[in-house]
PDB file of N, CA and C in Angstrom:
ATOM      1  N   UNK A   1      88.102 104.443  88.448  1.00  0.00           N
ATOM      2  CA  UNK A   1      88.999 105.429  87.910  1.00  0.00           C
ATOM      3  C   UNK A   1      88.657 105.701  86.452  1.00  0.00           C
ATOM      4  N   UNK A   2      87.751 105.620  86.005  1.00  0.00           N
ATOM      5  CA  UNK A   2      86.954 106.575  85.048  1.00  0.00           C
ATOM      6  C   UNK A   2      88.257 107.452  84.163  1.00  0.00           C
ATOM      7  N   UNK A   3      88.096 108.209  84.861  1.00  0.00           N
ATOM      8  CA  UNK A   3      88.888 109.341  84.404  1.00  0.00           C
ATOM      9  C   UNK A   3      90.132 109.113  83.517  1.00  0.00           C
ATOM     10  N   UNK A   4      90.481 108.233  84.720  1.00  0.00           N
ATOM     11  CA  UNK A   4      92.297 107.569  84.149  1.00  0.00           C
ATOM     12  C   UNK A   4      92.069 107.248  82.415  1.00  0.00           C
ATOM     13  N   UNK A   5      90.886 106.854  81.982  1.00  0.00           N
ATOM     14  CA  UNK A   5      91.039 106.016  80.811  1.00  0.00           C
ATOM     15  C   UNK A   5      91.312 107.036  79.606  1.00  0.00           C
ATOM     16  N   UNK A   6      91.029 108.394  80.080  1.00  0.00           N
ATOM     17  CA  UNK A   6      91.554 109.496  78.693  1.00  0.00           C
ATOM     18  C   UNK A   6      93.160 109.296  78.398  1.00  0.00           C
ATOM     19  N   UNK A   7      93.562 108.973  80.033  1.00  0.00           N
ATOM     20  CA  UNK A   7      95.213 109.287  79.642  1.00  0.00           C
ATOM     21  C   UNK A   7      95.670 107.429  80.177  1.00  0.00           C
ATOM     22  N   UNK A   8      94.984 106.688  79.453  1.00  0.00           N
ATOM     23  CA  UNK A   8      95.459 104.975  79.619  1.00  0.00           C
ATOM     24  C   UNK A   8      96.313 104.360  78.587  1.00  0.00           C
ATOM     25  N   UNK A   9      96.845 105.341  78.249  1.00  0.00           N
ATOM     26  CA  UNK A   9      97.912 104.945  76.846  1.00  0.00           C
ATOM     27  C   UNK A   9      99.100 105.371  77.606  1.00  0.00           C
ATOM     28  N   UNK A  10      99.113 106.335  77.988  1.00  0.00           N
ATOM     29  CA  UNK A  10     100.140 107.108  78.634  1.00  0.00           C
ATOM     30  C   UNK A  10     100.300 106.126  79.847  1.00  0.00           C
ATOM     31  N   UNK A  11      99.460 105.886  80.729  1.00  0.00           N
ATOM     32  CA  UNK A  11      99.629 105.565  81.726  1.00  0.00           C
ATOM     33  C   UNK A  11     100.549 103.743  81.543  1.00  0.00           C
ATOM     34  N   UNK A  12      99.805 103.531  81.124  1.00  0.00           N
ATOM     35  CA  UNK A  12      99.960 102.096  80.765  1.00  0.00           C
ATOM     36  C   UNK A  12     101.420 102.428  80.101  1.00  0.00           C
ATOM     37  N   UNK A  13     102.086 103.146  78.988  1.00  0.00           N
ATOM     38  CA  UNK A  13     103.335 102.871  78.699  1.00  0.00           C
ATOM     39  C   UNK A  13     104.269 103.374  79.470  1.00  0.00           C
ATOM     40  N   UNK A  14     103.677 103.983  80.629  1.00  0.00           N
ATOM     41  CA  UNK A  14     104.636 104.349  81.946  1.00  0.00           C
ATOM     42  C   UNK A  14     104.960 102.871  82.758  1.00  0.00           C
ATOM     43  N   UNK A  15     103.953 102.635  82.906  1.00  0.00           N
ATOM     44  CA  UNK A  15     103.911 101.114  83.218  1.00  0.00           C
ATOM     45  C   UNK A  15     104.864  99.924  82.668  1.00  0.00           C
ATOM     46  N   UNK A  16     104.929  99.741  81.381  1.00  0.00           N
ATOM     47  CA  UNK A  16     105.689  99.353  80.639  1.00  0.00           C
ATOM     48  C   UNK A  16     107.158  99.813  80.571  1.00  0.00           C
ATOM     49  N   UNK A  17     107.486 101.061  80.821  1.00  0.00           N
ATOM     50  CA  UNK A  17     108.908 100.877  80.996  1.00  0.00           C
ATOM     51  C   UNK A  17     109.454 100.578  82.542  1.00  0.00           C
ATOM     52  N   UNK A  18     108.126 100.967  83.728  1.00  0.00           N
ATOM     53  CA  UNK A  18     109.000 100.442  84.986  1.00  0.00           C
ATOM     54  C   UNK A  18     108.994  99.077  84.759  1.00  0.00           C
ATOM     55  N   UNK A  19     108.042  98.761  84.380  1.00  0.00           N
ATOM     56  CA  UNK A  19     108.437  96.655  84.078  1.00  0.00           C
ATOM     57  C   UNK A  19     109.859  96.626  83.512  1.00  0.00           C
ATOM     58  N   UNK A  20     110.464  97.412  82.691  1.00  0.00           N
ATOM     59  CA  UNK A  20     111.746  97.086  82.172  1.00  0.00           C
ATOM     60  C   UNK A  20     112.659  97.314  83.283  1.00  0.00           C
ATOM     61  N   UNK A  21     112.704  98.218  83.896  1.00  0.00           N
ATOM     62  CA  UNK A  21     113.429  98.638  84.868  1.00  0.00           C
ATOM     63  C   UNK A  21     113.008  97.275  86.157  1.00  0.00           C
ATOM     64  N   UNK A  22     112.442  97.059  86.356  1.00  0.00           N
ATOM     65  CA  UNK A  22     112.235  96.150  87.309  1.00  0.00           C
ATOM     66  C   UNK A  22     112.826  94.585  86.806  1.00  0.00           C
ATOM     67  N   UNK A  23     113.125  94.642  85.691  1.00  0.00           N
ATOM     68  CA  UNK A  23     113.796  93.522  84.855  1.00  0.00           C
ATOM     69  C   UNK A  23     115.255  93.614  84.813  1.00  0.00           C
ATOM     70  N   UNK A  24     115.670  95.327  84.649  1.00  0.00           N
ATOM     71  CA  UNK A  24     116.602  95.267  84.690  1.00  0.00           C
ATOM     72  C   UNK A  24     117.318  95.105  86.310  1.00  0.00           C
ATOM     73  N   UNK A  25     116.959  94.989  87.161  1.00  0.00           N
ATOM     74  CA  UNK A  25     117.238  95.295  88.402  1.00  0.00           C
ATOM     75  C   UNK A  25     117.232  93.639  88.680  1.00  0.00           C
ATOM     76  N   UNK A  26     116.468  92.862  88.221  1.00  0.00           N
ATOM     77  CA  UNK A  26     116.430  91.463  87.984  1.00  0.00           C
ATOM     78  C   UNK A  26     118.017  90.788  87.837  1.00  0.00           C
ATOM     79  N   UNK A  27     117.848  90.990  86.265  1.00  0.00           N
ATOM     80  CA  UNK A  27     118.913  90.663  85.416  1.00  0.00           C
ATOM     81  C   UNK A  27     120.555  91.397  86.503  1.00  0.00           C
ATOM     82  N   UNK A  28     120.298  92.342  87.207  1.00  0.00           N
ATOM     83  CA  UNK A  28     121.773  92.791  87.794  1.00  0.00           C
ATOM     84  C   UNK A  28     121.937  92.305  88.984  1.00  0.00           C
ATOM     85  N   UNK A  29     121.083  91.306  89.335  1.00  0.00           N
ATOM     86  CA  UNK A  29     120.786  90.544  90.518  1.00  0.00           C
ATOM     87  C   UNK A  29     121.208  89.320  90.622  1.00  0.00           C
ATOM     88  N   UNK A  30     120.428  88.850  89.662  1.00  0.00           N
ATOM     89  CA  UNK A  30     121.384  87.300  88.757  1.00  0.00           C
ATOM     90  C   UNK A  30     122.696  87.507  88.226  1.00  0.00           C
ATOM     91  N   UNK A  31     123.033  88.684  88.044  1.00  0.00           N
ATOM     92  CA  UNK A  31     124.575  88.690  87.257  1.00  0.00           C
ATOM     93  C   UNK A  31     125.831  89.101  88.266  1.00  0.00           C
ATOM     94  N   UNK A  32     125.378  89.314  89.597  1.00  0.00           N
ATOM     95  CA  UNK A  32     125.726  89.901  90.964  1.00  0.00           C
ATOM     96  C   UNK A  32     126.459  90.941  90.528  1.00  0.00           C
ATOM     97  N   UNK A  33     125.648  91.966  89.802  1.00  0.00           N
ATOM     98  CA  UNK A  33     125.860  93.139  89.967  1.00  0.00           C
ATOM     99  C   UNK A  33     126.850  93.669  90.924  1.00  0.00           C
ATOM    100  N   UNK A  34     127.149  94.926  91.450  1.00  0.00           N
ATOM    101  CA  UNK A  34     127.683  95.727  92.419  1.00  0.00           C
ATOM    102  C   UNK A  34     126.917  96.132  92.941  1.00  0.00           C
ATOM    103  N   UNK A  35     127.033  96.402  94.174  1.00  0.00           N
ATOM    104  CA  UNK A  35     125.601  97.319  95.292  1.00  0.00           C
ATOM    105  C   UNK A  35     125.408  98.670  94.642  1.00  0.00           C
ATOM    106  N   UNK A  36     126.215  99.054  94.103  1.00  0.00           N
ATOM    107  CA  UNK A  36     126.307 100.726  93.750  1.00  0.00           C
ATOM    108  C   UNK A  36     125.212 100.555  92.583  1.00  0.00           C
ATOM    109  N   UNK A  37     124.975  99.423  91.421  1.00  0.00           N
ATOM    110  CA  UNK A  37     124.890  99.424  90.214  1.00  0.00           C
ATOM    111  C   UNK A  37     123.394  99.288  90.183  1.00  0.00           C
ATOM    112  N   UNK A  38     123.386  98.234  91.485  1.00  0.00           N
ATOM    113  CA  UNK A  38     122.105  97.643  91.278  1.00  0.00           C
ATOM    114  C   UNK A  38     120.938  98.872  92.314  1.00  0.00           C
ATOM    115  N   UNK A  39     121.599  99.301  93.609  1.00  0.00           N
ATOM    116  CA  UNK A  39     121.005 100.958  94.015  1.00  0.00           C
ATOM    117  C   UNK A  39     120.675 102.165  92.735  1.00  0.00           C
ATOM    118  N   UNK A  40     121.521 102.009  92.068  1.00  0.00           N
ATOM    119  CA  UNK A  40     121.019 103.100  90.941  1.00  0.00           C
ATOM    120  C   UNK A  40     119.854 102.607  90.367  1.00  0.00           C
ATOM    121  N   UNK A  41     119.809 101.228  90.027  1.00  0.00           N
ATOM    122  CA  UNK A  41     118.558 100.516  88.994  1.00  0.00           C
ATOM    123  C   UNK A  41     117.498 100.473  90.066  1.00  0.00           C
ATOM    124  N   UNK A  42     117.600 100.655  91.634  1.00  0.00           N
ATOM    125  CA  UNK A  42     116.588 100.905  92.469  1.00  0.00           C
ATOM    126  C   UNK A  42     115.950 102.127  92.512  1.00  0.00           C
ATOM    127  N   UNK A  43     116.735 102.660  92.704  1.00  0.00           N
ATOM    128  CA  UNK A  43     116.338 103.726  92.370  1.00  0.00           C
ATOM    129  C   UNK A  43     115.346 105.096  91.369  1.00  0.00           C
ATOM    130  N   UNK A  44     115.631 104.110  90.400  1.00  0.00           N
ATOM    131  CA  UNK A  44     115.089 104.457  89.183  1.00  0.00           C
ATOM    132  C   UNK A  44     113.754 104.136  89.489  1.00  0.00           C
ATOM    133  N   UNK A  45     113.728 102.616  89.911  1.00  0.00           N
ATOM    134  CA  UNK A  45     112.132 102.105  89.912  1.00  0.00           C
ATOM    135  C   UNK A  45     111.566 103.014  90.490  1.00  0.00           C
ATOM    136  N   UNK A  46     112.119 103.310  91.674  1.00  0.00           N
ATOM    137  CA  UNK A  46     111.236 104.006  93.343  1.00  0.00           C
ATOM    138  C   UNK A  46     111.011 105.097  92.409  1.00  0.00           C
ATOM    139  N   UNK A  47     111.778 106.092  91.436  1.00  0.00           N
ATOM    140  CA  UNK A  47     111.570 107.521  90.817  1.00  0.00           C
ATOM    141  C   UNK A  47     110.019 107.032  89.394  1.00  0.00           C
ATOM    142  N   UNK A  48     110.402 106.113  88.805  1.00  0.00           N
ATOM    143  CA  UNK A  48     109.411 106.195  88.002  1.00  0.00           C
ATOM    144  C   UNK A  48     108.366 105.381  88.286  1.00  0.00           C
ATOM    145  N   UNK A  49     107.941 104.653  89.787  1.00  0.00           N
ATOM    146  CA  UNK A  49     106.989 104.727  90.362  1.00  0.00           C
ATOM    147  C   UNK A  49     105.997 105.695  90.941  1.00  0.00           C
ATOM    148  N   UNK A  50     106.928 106.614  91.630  1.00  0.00           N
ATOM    149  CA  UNK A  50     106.829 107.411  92.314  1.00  0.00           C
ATOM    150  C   UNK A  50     105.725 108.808  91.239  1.00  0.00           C
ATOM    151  N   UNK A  51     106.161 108.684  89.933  1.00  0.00           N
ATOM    152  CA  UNK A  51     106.029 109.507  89.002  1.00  0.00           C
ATOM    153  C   UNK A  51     104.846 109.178  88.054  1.00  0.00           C
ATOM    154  N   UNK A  52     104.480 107.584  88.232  1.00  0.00           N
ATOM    155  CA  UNK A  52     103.072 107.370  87.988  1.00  0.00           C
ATOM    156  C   UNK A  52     101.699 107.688  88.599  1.00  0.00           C
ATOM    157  N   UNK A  53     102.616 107.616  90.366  1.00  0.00           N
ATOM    158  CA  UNK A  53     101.562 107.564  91.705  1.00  0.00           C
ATOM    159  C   UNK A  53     101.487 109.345  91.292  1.00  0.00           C
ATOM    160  N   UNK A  54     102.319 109.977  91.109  1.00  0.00           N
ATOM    161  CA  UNK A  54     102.111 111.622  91.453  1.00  0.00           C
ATOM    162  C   UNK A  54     101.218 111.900  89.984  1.00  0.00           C
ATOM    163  N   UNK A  55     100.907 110.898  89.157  1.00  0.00           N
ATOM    164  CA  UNK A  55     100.247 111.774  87.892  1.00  0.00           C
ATOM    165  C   UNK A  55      98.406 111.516  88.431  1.00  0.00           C
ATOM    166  N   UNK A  56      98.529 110.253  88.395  1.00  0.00           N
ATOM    167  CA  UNK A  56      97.228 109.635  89.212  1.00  0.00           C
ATOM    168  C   UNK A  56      96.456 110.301  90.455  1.00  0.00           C
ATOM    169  N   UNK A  57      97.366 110.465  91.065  1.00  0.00           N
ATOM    170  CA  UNK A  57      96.594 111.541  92.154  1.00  0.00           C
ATOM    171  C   UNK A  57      96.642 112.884  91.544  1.00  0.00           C
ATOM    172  N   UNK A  58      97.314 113.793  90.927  1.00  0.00           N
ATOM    173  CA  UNK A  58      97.106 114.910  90.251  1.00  0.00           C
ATOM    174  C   UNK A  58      95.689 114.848  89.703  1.00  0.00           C
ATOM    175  N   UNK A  59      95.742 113.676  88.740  1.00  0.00           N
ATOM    176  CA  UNK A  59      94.406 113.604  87.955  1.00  0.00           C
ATOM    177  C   UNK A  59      93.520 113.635  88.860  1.00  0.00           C
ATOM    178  N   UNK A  60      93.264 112.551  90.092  1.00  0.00           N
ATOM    179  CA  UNK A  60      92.170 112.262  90.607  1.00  0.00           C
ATOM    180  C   UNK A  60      91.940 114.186  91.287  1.00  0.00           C
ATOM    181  N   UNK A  61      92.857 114.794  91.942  1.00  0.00           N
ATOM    182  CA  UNK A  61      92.697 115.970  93.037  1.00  0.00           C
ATOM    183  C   UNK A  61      91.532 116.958  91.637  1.00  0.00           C
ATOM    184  N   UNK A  62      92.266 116.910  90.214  1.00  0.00           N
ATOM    185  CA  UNK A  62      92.001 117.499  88.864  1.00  0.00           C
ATOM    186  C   UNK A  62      90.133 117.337  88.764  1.00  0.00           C
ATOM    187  N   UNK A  63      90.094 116.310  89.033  1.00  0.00           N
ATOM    188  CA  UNK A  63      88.742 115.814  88.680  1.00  0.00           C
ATOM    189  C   UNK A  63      88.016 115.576  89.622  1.00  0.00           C
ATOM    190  N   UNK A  64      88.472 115.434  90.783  1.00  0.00           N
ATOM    191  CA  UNK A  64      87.059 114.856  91.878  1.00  0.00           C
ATOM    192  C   UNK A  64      87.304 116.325  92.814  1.00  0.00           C
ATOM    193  N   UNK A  65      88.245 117.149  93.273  1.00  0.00           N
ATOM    194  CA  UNK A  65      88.374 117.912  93.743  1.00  0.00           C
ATOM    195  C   UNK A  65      87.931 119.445  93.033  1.00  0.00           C
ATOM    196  N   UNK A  66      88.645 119.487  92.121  1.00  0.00           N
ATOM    197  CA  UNK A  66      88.385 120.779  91.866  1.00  0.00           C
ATOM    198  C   UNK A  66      87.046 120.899  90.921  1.00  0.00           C
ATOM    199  N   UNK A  67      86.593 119.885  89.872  1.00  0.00           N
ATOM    200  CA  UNK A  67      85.779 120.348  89.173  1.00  0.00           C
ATOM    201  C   UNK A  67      84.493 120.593  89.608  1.00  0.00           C
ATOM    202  N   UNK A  68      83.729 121.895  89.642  1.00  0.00           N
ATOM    203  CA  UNK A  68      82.597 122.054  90.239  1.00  0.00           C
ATOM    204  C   UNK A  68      81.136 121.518  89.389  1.00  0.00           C
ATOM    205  N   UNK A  69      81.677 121.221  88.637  1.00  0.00           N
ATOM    206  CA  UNK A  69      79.773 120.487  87.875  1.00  0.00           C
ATOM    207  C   UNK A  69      80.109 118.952  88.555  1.00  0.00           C
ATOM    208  N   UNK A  70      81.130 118.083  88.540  1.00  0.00           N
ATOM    209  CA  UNK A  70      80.717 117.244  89.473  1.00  0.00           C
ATOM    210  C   UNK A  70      80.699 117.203  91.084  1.00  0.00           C
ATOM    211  N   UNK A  71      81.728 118.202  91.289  1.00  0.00           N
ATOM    212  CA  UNK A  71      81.605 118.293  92.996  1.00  0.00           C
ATOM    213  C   UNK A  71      81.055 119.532  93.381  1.00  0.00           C
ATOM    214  N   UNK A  72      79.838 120.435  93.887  1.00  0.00           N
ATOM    215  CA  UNK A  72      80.015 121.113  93.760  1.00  0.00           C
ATOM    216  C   UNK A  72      80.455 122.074  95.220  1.00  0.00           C
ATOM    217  N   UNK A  73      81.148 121.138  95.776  1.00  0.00           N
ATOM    218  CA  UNK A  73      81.810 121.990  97.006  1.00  0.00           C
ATOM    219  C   UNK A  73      83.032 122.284  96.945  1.00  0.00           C
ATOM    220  N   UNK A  74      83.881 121.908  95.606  1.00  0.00           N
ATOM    221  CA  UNK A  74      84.703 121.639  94.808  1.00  0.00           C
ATOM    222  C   UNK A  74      86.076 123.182  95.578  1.00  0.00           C
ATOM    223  N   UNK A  75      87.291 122.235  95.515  1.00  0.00           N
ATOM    224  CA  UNK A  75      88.152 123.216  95.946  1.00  0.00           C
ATOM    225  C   UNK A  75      88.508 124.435  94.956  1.00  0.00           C
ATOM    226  N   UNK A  76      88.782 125.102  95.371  1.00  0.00           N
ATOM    227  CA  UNK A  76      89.576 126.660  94.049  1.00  0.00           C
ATOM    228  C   UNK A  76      90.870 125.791  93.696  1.00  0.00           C
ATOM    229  N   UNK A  77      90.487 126.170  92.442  1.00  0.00           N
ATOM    230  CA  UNK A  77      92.281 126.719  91.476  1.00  0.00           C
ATOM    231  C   UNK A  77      93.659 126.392  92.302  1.00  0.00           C
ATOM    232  N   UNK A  78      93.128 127.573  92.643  1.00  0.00           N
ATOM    233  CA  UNK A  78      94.825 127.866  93.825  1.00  0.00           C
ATOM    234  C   UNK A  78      94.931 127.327  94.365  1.00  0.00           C
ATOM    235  N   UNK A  79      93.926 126.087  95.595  1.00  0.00           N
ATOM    236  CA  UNK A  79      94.027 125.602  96.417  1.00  0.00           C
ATOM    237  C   UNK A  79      94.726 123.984  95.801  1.00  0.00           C
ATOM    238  N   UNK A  80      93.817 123.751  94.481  1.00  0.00           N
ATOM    239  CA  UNK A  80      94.551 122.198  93.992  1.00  0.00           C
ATOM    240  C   UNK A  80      95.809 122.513  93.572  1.00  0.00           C
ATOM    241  N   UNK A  81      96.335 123.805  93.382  1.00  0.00           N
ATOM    242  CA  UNK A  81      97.237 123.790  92.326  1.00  0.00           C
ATOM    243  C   UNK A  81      98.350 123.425  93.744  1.00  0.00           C
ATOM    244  N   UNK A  82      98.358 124.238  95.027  1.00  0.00           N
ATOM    245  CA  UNK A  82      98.902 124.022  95.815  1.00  0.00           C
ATOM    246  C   UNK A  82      98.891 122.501  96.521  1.00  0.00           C
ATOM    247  N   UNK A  83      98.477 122.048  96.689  1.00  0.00           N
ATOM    248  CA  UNK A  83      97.997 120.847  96.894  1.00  0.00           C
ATOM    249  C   UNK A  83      98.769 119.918  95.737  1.00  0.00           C
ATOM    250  N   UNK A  84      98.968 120.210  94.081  1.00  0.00           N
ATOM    251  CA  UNK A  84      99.597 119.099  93.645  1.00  0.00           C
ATOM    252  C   UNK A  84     101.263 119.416  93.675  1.00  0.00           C
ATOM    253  N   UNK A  85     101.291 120.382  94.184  1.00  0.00           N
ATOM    254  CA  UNK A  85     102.456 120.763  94.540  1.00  0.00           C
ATOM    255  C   UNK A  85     103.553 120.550  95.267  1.00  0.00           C
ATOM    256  N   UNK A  86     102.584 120.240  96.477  1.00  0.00           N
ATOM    257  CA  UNK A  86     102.967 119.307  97.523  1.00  0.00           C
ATOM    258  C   UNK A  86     103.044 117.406  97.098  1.00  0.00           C
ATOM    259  N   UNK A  87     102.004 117.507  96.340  1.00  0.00           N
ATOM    260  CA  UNK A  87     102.561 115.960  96.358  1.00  0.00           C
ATOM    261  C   UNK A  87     103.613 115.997  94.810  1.00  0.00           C
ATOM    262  N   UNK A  88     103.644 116.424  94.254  1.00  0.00           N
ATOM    263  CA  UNK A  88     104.778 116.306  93.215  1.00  0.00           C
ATOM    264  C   UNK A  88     106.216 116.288  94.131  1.00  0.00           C
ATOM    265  N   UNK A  89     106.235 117.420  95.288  1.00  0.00           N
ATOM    266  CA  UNK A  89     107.561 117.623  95.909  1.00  0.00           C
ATOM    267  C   UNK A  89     107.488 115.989  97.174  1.00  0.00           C
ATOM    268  N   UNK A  90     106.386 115.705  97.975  1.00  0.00           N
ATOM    269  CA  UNK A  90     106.527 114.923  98.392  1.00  0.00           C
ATOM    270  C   UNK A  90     107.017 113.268  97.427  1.00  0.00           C
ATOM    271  N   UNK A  91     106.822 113.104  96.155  1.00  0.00           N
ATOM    272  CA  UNK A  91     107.084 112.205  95.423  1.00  0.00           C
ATOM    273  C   UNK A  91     107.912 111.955  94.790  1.00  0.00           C
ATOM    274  N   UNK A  92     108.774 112.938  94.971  1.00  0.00           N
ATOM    275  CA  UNK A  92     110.082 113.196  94.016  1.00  0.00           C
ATOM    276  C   UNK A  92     111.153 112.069  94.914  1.00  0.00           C
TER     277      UNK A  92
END
């Protein structure tokens, strides 16, 4: 994943706050939380997981798909743009 390393600051402090969230979901576990309290703090994880996986594949479709000096059978424009479209809505 090459690529990833332009945006590995970003990525990585995405990283860093689901670790908090996954701490906090911890901590409301040990404190026997409420089901309601501790579903919301699940929740969150599954969303800002979900929101790392959808940048990562964006990038990868960005770079191995569409760009034609390295691929050059490389998809159109329109076709990735549709394509990250679908997985942004599938990831939500």
């Amino acid at each position: 994943m090459s690529h990833v390393v332009e945006d590995k600051q970003k990525l990585l402090n995405r990283v860093r706050r689901l670790r908090g969230q996954i701490d906090a979901v911890e901590r409301a576990l040990e404190s026997e939380a409420g089901c309601t309290e501790v579903l919301r703090l699940l929740t969150t994880c599954r969303g800002a997981i979900n929101g790392v996986m959808a940048e990562v594949v964006e990038d990868h479709i960005r770079t191995h798909l569409v760009d034609p000096e390295k691929n050059p059978g490389a998809l159109n424009a329109d076709a990735a743009d549709q394509l990250i479209d679908v997985v942004h809505t599938y990831l939500k």
